[in-house]
C-alpha atoms as a PDB file:
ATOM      1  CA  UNK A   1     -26.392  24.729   2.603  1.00  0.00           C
ATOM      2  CA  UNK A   2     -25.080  21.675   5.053  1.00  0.00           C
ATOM      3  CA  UNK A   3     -21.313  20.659   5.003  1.00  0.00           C
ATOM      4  CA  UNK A   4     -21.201  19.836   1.138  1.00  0.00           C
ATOM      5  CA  UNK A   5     -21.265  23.134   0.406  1.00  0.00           C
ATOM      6  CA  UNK A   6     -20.320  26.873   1.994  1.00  0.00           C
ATOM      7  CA  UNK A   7     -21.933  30.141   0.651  1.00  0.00           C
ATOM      8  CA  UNK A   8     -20.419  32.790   0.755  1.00  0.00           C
ATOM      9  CA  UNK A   9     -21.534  36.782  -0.389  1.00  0.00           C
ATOM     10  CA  UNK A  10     -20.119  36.904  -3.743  1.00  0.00           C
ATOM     11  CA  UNK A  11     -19.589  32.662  -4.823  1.00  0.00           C
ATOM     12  CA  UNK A  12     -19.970  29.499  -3.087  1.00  0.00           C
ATOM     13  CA  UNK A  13     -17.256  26.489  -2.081  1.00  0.00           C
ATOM     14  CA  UNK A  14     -18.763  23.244  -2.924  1.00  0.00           C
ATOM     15  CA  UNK A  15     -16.533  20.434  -1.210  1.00  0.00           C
ATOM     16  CA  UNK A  16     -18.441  17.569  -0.640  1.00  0.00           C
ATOM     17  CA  UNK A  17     -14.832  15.690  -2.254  1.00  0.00           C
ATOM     18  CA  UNK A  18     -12.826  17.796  -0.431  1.00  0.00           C
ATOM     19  CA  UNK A  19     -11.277  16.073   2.460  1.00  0.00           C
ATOM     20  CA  UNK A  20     -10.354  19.731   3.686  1.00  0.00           C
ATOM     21  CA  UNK A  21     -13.303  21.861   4.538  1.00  0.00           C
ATOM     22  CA  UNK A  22     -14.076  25.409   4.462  1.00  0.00           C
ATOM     23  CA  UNK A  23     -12.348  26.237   8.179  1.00  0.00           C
ATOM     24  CA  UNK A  24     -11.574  29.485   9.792  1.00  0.00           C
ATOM     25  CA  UNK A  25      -7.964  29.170   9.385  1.00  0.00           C
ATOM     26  CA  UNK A  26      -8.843  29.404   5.314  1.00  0.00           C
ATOM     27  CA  UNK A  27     -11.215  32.697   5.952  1.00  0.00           C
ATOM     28  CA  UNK A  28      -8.780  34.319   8.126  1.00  0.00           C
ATOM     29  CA  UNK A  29      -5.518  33.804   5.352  1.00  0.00           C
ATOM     30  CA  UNK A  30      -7.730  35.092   2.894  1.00  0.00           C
ATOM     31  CA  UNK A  31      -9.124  37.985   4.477  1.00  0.00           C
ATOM     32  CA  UNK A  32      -5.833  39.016   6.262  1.00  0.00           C
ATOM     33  CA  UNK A  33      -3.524  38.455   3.560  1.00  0.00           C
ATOM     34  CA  UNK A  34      -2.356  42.319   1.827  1.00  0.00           C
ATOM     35  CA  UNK A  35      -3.412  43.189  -1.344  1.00  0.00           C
ATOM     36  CA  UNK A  36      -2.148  46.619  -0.670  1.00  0.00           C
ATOM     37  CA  UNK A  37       0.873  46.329  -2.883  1.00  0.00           C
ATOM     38  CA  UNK A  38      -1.669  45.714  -5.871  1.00  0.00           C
ATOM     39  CA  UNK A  39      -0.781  42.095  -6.917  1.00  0.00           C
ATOM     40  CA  UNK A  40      -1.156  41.536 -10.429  1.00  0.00           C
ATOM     41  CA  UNK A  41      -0.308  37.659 -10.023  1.00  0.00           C
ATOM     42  CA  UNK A  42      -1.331  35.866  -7.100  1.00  0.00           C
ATOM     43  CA  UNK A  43      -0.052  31.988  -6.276  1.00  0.00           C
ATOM     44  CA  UNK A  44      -1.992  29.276  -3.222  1.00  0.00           C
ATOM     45  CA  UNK A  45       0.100  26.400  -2.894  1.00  0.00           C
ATOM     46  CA  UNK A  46      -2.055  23.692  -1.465  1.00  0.00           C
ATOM     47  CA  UNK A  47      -5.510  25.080  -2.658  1.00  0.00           C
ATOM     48  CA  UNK A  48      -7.794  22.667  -0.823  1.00  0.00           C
ATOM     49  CA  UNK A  49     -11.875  23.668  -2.265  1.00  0.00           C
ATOM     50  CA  UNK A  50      -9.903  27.094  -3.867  1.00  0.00           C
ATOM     51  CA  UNK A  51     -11.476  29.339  -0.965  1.00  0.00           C
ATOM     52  CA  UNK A  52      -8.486  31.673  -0.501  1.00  0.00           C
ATOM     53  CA  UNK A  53      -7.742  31.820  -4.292  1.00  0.00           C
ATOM     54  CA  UNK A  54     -11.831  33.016  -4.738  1.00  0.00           C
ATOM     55  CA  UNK A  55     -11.422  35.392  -1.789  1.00  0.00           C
ATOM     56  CA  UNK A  56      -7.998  36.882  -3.222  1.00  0.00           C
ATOM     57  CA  UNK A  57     -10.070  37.061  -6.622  1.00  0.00           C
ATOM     58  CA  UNK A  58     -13.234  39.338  -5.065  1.00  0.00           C
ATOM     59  CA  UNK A  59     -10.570  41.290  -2.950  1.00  0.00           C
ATOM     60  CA  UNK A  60      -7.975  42.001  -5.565  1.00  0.00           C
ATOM     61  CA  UNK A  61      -7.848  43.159  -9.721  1.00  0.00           C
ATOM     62  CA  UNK A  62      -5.057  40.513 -10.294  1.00  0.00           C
ATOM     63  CA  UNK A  63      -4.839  39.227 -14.010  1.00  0.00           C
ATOM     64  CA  UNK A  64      -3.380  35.656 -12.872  1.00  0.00           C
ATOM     65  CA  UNK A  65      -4.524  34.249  -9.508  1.00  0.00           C
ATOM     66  CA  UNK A  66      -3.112  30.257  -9.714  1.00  0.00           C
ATOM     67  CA  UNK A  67      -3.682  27.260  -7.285  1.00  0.00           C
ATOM     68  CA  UNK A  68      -1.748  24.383  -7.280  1.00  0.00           C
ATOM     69  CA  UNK A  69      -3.399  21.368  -5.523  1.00  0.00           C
ATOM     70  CA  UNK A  70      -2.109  17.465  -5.340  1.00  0.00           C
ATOM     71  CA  UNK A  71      -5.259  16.073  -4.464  1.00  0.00           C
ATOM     72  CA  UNK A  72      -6.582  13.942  -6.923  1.00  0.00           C
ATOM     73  CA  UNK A  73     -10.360  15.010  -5.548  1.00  0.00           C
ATOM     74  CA  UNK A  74      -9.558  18.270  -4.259  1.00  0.00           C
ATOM     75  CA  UNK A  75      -7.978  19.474  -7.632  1.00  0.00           C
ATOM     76  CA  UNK A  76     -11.577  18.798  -8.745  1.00  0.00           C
ATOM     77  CA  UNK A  77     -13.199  20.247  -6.499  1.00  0.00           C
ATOM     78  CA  UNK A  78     -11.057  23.944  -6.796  1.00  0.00           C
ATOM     79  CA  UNK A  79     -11.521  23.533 -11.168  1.00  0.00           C
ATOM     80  CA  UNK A  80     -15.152  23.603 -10.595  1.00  0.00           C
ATOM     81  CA  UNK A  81     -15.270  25.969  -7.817  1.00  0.00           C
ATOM     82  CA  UNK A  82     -13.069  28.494  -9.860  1.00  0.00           C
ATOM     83  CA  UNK A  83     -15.376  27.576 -13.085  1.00  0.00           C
ATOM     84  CA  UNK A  84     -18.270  28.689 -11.452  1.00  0.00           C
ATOM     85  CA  UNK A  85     -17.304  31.865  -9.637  1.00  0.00           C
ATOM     86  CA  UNK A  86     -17.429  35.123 -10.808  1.00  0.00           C
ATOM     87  CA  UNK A  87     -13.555  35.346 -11.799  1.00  0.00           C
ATOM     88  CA  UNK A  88     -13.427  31.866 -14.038  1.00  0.00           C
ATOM     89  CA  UNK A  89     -11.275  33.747 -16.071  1.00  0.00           C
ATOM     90  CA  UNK A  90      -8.655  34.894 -13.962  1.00  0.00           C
ATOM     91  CA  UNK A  91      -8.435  31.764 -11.992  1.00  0.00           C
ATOM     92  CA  UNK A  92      -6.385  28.314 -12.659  1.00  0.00           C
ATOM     93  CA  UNK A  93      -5.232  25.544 -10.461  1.00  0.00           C
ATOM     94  CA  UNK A  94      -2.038  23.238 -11.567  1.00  0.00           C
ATOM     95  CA  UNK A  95      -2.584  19.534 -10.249  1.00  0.00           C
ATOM     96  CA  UNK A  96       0.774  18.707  -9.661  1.00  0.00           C
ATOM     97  CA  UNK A  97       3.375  18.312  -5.883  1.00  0.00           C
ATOM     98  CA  UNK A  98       4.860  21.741  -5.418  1.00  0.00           C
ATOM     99  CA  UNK A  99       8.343  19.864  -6.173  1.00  0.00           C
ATOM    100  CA  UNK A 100       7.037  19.831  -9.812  1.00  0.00           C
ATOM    101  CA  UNK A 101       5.810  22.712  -9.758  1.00  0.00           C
ATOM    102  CA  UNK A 102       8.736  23.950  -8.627  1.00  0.00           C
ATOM    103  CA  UNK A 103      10.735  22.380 -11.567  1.00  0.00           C
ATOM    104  CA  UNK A 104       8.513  22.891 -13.636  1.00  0.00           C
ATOM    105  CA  UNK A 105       7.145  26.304 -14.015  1.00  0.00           C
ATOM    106  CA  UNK A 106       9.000  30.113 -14.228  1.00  0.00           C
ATOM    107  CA  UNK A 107       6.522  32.512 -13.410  1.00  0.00           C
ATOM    108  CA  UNK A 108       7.188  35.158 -10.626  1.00  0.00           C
ATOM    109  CA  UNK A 109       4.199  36.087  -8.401  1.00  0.00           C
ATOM    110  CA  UNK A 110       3.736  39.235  -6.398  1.00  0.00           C
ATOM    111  CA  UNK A 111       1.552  37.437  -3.490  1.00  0.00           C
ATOM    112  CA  UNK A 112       1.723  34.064  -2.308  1.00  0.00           C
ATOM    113  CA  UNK A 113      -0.261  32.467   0.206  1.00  0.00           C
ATOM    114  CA  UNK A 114      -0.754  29.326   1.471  1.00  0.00           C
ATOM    115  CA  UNK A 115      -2.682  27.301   4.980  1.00  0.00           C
ATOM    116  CA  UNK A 116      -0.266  24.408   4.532  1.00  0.00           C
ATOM    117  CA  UNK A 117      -1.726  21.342   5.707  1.00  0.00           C
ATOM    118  CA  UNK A 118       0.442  20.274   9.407  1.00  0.00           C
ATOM    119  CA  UNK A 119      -0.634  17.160  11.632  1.00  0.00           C
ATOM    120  CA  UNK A 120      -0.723  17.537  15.316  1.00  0.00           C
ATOM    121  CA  UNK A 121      -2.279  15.055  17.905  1.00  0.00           C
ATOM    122  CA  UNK A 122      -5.745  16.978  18.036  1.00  0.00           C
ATOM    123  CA  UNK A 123      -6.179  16.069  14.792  1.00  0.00           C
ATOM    124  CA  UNK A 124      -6.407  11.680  14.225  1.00  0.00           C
ATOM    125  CA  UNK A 125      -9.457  11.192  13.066  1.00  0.00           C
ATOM    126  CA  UNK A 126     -11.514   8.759  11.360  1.00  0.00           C
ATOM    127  CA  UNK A 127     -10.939   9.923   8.569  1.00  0.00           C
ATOM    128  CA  UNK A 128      -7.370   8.553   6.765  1.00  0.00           C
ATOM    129  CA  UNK A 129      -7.786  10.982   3.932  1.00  0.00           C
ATOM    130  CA  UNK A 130      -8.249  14.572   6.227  1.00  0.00           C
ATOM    131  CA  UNK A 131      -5.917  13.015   8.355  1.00  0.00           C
ATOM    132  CA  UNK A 132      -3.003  12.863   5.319  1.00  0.00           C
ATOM    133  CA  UNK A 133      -4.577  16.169   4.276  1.00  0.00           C
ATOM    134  CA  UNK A 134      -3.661  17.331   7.202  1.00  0.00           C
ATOM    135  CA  UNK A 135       0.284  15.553   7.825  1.00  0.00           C
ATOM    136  CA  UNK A 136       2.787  17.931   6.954  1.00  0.00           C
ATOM    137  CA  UNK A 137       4.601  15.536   4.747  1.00  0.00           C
ATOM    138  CA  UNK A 138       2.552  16.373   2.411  1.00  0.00           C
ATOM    139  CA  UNK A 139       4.140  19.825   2.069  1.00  0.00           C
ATOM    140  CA  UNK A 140       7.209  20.344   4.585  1.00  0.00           C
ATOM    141  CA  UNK A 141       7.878  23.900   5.082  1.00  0.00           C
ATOM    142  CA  UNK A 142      11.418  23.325   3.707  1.00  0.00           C
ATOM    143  CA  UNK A 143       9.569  23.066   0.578  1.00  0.00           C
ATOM    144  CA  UNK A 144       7.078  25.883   1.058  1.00  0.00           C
ATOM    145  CA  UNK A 145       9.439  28.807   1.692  1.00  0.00           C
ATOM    146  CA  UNK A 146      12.055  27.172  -1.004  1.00  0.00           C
ATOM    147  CA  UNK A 147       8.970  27.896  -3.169  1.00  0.00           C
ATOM    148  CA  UNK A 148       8.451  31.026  -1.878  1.00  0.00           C
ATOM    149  CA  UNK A 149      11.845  32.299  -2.738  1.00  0.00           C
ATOM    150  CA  UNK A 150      11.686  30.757  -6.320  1.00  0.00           C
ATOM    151  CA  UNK A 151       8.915  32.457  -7.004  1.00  0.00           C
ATOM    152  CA  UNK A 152       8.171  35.459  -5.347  1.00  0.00           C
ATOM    153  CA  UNK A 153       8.739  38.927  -7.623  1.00  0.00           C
ATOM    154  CA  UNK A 154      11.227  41.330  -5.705  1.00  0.00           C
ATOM    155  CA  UNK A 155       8.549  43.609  -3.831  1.00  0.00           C
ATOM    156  CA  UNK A 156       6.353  41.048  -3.073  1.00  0.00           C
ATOM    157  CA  UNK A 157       4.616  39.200  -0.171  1.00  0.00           C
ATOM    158  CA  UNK A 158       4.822  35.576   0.926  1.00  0.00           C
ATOM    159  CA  UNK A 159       2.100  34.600   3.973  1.00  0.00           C
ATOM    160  CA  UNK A 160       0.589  31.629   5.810  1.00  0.00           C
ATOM    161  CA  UNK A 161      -1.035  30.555   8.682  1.00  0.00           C
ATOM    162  CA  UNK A 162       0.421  27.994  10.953  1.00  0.00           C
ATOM    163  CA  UNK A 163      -0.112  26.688  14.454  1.00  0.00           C
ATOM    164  CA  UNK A 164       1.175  29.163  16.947  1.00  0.00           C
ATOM    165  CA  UNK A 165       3.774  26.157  18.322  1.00  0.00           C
ATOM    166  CA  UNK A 166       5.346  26.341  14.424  1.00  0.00           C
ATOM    167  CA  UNK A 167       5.781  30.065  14.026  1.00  0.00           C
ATOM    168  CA  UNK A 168       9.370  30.132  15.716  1.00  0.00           C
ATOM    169  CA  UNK A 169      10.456  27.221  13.543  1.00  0.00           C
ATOM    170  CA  UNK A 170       8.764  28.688  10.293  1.00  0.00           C
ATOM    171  CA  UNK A 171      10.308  32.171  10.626  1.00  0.00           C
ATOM    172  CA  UNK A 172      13.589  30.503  10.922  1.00  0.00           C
ATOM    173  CA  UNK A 173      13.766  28.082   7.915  1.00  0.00           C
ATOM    174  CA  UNK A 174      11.833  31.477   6.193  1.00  0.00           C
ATOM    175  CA  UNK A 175      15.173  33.782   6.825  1.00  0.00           C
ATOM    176  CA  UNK A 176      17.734  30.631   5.850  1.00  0.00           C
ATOM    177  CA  UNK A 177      16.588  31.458   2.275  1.00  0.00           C
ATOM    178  CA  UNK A 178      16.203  35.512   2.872  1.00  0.00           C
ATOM    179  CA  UNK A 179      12.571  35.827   3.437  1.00  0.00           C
ATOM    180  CA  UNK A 180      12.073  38.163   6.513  1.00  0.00           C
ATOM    181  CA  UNK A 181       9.194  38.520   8.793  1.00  0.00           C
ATOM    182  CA  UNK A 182       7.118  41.983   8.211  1.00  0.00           C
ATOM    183  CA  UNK A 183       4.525  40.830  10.224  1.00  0.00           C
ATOM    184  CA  UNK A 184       2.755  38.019  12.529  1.00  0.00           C
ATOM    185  CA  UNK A 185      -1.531  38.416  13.493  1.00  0.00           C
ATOM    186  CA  UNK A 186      -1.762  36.102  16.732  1.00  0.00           C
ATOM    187  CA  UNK A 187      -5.178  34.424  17.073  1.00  0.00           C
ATOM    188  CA  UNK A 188      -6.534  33.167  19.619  1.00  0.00           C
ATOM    189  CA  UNK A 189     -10.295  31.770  19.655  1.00  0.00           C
ATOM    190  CA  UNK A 190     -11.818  33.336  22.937  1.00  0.00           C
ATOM    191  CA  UNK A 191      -9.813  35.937  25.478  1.00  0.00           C
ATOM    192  CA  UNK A 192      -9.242  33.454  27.568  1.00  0.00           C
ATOM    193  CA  UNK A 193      -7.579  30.687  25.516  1.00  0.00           C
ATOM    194  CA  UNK A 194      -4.050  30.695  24.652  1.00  0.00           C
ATOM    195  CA  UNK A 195      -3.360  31.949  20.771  1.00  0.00           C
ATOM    196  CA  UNK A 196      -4.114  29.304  18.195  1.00  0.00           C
ATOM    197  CA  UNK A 197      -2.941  30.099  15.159  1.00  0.00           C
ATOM    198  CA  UNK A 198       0.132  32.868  13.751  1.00  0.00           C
ATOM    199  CA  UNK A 199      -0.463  34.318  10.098  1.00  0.00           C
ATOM    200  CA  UNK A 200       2.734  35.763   9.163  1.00  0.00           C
ATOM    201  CA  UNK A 201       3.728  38.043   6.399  1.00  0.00           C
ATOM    202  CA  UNK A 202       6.956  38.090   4.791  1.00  0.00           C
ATOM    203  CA  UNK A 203       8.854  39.764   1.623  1.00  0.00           C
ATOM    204  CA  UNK A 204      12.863  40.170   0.825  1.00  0.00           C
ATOM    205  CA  UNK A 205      12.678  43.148   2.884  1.00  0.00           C
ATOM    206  CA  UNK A 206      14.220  43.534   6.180  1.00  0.00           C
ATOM    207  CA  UNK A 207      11.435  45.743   8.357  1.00  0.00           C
ATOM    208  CA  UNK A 208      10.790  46.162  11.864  1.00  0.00           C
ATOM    209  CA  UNK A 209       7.934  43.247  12.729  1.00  0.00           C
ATOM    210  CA  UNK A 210       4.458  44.483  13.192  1.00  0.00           C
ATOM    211  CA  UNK A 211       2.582  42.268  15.608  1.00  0.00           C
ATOM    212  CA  UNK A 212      -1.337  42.265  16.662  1.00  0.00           C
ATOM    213  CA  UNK A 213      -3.844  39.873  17.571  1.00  0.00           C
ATOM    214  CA  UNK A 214      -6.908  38.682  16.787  1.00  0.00           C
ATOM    215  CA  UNK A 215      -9.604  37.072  18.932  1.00  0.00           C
ATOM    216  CA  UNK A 216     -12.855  35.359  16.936  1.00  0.00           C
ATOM    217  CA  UNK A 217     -15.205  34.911  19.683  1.00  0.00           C
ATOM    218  CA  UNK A 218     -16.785  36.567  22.473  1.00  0.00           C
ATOM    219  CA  UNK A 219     -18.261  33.525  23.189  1.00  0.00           C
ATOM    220  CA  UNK A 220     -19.798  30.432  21.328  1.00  0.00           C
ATOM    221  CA  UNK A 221     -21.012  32.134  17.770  1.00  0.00           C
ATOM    222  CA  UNK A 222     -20.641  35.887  19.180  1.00  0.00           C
ATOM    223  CA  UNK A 223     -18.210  36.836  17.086  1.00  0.00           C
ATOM    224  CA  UNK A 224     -15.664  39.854  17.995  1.00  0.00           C
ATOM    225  CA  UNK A 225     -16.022  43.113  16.182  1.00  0.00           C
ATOM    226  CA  UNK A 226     -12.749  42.588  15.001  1.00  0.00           C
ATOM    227  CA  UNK A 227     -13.345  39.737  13.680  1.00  0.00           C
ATOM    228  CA  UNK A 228     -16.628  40.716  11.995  1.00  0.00           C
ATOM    229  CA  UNK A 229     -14.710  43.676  10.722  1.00  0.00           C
ATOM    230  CA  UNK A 230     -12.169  41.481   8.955  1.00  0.00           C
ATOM    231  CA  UNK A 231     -14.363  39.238   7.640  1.00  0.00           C
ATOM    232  CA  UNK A 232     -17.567  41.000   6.597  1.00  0.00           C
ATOM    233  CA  UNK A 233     -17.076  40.879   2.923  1.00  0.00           C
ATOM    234  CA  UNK A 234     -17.301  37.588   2.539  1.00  0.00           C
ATOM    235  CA  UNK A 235     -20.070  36.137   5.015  1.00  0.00           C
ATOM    236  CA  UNK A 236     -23.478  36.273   4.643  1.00  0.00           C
ATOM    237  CA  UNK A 237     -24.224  36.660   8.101  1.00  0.00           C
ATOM    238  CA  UNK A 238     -21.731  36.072  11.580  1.00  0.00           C
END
């Protein structure tokens, strides 16, 4: 397929405009995120190519699964991804900043998610748009987890993935506004490496935190069982 597109079992991510690609971080949101509460409406906030939207769409029977992307080329990208998926109908994406969106729109959703873009020294690259893609100016988490609590329905379930060094911070700015942590996946790449990445899940609901972990590889594309396991509905092969 090469990098300007991704295939996956059920639709495919084209993103040769995308200055985001199709990266583990994306997979692992979309696969981890619940469903169990039965979401009818579903809201990503900073949709990228639309990959966690489309894996929400094959995982879940919501009626309304919406994207909201800023990107001029992005937004593009996720319309025609969405268009020509097997849940076109079900799926739109808003091209607006999530401060409009904020103002802007009423709805109540029972699952948010979102991989908000965040800018750390690993990441300069020659590349000025991925590397504004990936500043977290773009989308503070002030602004995330104000949107969270605007629009999330009473039972339901706000959760992103952000570096491990963030989680701390995240959790706290989360609870300022009365979102409370259910539960945090750890990942880490191989055994060996020190954890990467925390997905957390969060509602309204005060619970006792469930952590785990995750690791991805055994070693260089020998994936975990785990890992297959969590991911084995969308892949073609791992």
């Amino acid at each position: 397929m090469g990098n300007n597109s991704f295939k996956f079992k059920q639709f495919s991510i084209h993103q040769d405009k995308c200055a985001m690609k199709v990266g583990t971080d994306g997979v692992l949101l979309g696969a981890w995120a619940t469903t169990k509460h039965n979401p009818n409406s579903i809201l990503d906030i900073g949709a990228g190519t639309g990959l966690i939207a489309l894996m929400l769409a094959q995982r879940s029977h919501a009626e309304t699964i919406d994207a909201l992307e800023i990107d001029d080329k992005a937004y593009e990208q996720c319309v025609s991804n969405f268009e020509s998926s097997p849940w076109g109908d079900r799926l739109f994406c808003y091209h607006a900043s999530l401060i409009e969106f904020i103002e802007e729109i009423e709805d109540s959703y029972d699952l948010i998610v979102s991989n908000p873009p965040f800018y750390s020294e690993d990441y300069k690259s020659d590349s000025l748009e991925r590397d504004m893609a990936r500043f977290n100016d773009a989308m503070p988490f002030e602004h995330l987890v104000v949107a969270a609590a605007k629009f999330l329905s009473e039972d339901g379930k706000f959760v992103v993935i952000v570096p491990r060094k963030e989680e701390e911070h995240f959790i706290n700015i989360a609870s300022q506004v009365n979102i409370f942590t259910n539960k945090i996946l750890h990942v880490q790449g191989a055994k060996e490496t020190p954890v990467i990445r925390s997905l957390i899940e969060f509602s309204f609901t005060k619970t006792p935190i469930e952590e785990s972990n995750l690791t991805i590889e055994i070693s260089r594309h020998n994936y975990t069982e785990e890992y297959k396991d969590l991911t084995k509905d969308f892949y073609l092969k791992l």
